[in-house]
Protein backbone atom coordinates (compact mmCIF):
# COMPACT_ATOMS: atom_id res chain seq x y z
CA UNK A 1 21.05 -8.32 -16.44
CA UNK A 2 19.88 -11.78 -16.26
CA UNK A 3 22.94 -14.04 -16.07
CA UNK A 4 22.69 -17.52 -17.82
CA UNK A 5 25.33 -20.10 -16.72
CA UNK A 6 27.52 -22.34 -18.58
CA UNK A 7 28.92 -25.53 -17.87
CA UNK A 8 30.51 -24.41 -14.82
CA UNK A 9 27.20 -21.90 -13.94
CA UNK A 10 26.00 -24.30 -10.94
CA UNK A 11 28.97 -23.71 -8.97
CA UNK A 12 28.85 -19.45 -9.26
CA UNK A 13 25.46 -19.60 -7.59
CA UNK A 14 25.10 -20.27 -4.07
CA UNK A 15 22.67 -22.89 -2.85
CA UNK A 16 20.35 -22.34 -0.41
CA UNK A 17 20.35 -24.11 2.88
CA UNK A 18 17.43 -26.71 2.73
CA UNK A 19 14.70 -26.59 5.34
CA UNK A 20 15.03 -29.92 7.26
CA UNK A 21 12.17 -30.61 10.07
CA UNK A 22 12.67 -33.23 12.42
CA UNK A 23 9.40 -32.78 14.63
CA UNK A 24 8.96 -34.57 18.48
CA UNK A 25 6.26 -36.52 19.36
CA UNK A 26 3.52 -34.72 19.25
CA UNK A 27 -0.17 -34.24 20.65
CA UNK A 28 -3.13 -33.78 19.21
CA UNK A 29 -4.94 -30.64 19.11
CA UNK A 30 -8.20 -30.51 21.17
CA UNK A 31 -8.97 -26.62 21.37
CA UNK A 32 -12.26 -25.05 20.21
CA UNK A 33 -10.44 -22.45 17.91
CA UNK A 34 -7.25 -20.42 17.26
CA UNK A 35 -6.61 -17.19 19.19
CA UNK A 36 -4.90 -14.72 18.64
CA UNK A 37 -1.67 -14.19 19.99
CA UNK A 38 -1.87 -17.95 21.01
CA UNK A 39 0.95 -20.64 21.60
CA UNK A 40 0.74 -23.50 20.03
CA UNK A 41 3.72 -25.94 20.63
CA UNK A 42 4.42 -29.76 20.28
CA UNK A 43 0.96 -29.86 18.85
CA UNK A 44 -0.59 -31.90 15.85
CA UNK A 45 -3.64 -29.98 13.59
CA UNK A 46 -5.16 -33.02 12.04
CA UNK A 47 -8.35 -32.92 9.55
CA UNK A 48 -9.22 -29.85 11.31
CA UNK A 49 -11.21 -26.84 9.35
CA UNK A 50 -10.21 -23.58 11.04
CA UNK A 51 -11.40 -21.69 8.04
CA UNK A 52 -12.54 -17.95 9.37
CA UNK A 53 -10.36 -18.48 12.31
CA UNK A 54 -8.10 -15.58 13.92
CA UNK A 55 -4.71 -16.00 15.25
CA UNK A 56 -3.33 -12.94 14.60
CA UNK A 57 0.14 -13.18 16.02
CA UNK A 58 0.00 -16.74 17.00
CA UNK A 59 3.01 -18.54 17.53
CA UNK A 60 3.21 -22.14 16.28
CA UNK A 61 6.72 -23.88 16.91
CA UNK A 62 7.19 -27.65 16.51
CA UNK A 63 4.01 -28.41 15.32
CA UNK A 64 2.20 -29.96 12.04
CA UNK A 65 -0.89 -29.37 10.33
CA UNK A 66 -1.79 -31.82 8.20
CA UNK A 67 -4.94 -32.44 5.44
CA UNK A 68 -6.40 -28.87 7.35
CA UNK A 69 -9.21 -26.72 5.76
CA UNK A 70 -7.68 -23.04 5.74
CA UNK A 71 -10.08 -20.77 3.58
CA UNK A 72 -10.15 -17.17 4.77
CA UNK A 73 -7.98 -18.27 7.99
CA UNK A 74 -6.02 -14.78 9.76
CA UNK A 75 -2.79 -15.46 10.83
CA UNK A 76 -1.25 -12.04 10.37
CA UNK A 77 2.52 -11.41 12.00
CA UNK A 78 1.98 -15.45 13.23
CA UNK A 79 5.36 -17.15 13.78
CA UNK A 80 5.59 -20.29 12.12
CA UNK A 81 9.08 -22.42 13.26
CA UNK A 82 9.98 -25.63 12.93
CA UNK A 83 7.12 -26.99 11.45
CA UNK A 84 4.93 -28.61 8.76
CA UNK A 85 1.80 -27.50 6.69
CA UNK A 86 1.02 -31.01 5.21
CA UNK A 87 -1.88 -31.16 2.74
CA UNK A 88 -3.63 -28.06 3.57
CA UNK A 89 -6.32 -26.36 1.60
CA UNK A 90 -7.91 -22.89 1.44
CA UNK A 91 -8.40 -19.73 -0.25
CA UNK A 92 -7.65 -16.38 1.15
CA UNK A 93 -5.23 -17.45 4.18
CA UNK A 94 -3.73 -14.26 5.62
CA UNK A 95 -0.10 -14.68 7.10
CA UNK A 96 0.78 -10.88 5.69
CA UNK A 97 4.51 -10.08 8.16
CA UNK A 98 3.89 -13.60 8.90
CA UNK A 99 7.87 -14.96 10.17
CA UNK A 100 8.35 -18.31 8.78
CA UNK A 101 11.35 -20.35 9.46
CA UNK A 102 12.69 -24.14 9.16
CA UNK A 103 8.91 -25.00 7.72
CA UNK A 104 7.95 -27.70 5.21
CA UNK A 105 4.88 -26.88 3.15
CA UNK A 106 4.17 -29.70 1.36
CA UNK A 107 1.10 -30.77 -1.60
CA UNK A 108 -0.43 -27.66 -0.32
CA UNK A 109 -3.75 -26.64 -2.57
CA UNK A 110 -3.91 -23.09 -1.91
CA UNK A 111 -5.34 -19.87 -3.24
CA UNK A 112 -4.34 -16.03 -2.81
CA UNK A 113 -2.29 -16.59 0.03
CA UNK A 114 -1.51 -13.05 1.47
CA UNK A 115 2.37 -12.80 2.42
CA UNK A 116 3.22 -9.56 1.91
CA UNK A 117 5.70 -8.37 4.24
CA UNK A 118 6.26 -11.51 5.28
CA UNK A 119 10.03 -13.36 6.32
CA UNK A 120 10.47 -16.86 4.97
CA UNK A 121 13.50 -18.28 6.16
CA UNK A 122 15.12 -22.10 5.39
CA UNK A 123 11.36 -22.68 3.92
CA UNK A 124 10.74 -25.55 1.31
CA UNK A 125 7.68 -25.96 -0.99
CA UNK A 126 7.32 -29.07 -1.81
CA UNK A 127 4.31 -30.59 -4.39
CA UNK A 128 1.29 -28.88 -4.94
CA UNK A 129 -0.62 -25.73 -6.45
CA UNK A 130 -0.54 -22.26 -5.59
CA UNK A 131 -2.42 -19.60 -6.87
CA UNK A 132 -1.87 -15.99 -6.93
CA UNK A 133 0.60 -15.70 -3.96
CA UNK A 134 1.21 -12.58 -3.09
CA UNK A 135 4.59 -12.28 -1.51
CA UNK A 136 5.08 -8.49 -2.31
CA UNK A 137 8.05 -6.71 0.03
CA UNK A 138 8.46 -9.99 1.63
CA UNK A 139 12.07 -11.28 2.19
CA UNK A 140 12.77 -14.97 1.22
CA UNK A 141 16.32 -16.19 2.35
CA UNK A 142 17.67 -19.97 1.89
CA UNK A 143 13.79 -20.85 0.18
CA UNK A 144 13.02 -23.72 -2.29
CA UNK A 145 10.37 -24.38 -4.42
CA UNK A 146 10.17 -27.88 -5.63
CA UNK A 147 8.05 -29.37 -7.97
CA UNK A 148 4.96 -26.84 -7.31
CA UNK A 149 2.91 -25.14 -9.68
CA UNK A 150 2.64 -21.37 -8.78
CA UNK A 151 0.19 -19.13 -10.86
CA UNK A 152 0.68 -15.74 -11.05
CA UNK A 153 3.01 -15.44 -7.90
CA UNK A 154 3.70 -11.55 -7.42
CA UNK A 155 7.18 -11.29 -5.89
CA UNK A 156 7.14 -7.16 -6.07
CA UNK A 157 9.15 -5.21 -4.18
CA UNK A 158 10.55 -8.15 -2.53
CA UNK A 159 14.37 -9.56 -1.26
CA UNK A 160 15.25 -12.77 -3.02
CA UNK A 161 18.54 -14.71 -1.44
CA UNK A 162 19.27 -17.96 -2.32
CA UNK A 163 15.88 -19.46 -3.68
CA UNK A 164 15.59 -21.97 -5.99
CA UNK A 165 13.25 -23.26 -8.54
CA UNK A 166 13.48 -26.83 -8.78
CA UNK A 167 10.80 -28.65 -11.27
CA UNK A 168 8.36 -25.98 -10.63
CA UNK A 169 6.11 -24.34 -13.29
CA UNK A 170 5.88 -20.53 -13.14
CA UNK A 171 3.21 -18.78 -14.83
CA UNK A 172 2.65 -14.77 -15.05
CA UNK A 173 5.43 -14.11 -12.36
CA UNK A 174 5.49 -10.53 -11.28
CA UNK A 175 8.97 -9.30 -9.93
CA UNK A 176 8.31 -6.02 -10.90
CA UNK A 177 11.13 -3.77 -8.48
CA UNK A 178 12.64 -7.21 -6.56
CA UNK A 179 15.96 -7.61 -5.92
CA UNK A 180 17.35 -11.22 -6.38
CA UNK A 181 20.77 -12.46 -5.04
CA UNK A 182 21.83 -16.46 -5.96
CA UNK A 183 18.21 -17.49 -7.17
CA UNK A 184 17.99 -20.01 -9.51
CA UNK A 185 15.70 -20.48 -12.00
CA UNK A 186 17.19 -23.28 -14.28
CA UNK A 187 15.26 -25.68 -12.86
CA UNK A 188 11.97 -24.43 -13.68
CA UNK A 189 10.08 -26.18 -16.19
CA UNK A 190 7.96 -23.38 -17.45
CA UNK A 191 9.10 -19.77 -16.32
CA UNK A 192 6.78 -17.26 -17.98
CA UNK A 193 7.44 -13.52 -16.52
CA UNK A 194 4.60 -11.12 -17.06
CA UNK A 195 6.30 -8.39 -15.28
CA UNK A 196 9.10 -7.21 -14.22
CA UNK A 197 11.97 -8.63 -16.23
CA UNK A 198 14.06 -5.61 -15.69
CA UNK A 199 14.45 -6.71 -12.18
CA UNK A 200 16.06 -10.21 -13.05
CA UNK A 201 19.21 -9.46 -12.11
CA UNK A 202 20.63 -11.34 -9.61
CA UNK A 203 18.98 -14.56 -11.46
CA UNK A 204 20.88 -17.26 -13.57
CA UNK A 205 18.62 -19.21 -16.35
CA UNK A 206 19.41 -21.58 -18.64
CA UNK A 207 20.15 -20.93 -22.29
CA UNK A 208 16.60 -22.63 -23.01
CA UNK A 209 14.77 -20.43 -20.91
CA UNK A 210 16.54 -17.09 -21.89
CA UNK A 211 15.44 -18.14 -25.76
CA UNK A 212 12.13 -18.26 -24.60
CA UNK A 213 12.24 -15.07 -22.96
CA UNK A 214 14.00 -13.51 -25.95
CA UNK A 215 10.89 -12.07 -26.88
CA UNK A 216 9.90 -10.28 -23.82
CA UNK A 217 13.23 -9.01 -23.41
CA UNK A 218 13.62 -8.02 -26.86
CA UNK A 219 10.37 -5.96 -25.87
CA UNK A 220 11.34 -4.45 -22.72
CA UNK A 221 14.75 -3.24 -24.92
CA UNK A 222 12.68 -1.70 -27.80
CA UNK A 223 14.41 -3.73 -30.13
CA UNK A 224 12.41 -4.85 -32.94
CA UNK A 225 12.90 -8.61 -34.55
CA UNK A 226 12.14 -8.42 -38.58
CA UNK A 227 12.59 -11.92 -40.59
């Protein structure tokens, strides 16, 4: 069940370990394109539009893209490490069994962002709108949102460990068969599950937000509230 803390919740859930980049000096990107199974390292992406590109199974380590046009990009199974997505835009970017770890992504404005079977690891969201995210049977370990707006995220089937929810707005979250170790939702400043709430467990809320999901869970009980 969906455990709500007290006075002394905060300190029965476990924090997760916050992403911290510290990027070298870095170069500016010259290429023509991506490619896939590229290597990009040490490298700066600037007010560049790779929308359409491919770089299936690119590797990208100490690097930063920043204010970059992204619709439709591929970057299935990339590795992203080390680095940040500053600013960038686009619809339909592909980074399904994408492996990201020790990445910023910060006032990103993105929509239907395909990262299904994907491995996010020490990853903070920072600022900025996502729509429809698609992170079905991903696995999300030491991850924090902050102060995002995410619209209809769809977290099925997926392996929640130590995330957090910190001034974020959630709306139609799907977490229909997750499973969800330490991840904090108290923070949130709108949670609205549309599916799913059977697989809370492993979640703390505050007493605020479990009387606004009294309804819903009243539902998914069968219990029926007469005045």
């Amino acid at each position: 069940m969906v455990r709500s803390g007290g006075s002394g919740g905060r300190q029965s859930v476990k924090a997760a370990r916050r992403a911290e980049v510290a990027l070298p000096e870095l170069v500016a990107w010259e290429g023509g394109g991506l490619e896939p199974d590229g290597d990009y390292d040490g490298l700066e992406f600037a007010d560049v539009d790779l929308s359409g590109q491919e770089g299936v199974g690119a590797r990208f380590m100490d690097c930063a893209l920043r204010r970059c046009g992204l619709d439709e990009v591929g970057l299935a199974k990339a590795r992203v490490l080390d680095s940040v997505l500053e600013g960038v835009r686009g619809v339909g970017v592909d980074l399904s069994g994408a492996s990201l770890r020790d990445v910023e992504l910060v006032e990103a404005r993105l929509g239907g962002v395909q990262l299904h079977g994907a491995v996010l690891e020490r990853v903070l969201v920072r600022g900025g709108k996502i729509d429809y995210l698609n992170l079905r049977q991903a696995r999300l370990r030491d991850v924090v949102f902050e102060g995002c707006v995410l619209v209809e995220p769809d977290f099925g089937g997926a392996v929640l460990e130590r995330v957090e929810f910190r001034d974020c707005v959630l709306r139609g979250v799907d977490v229909t068969g997750a499973r969800l170790s330490d991840v904090d939702l108290r923070g949130a400043v709108e949670l609205g599950v549309a599916r799913g709430l059977e697989s809370l467990a492993g979640a703390v809320i505050s007493p605020s937000q479990l009387f606004d999901l009294a309804p819903a869970l009243a539902a998914q009980l069968g219990v029926r509230v007469v005045g």
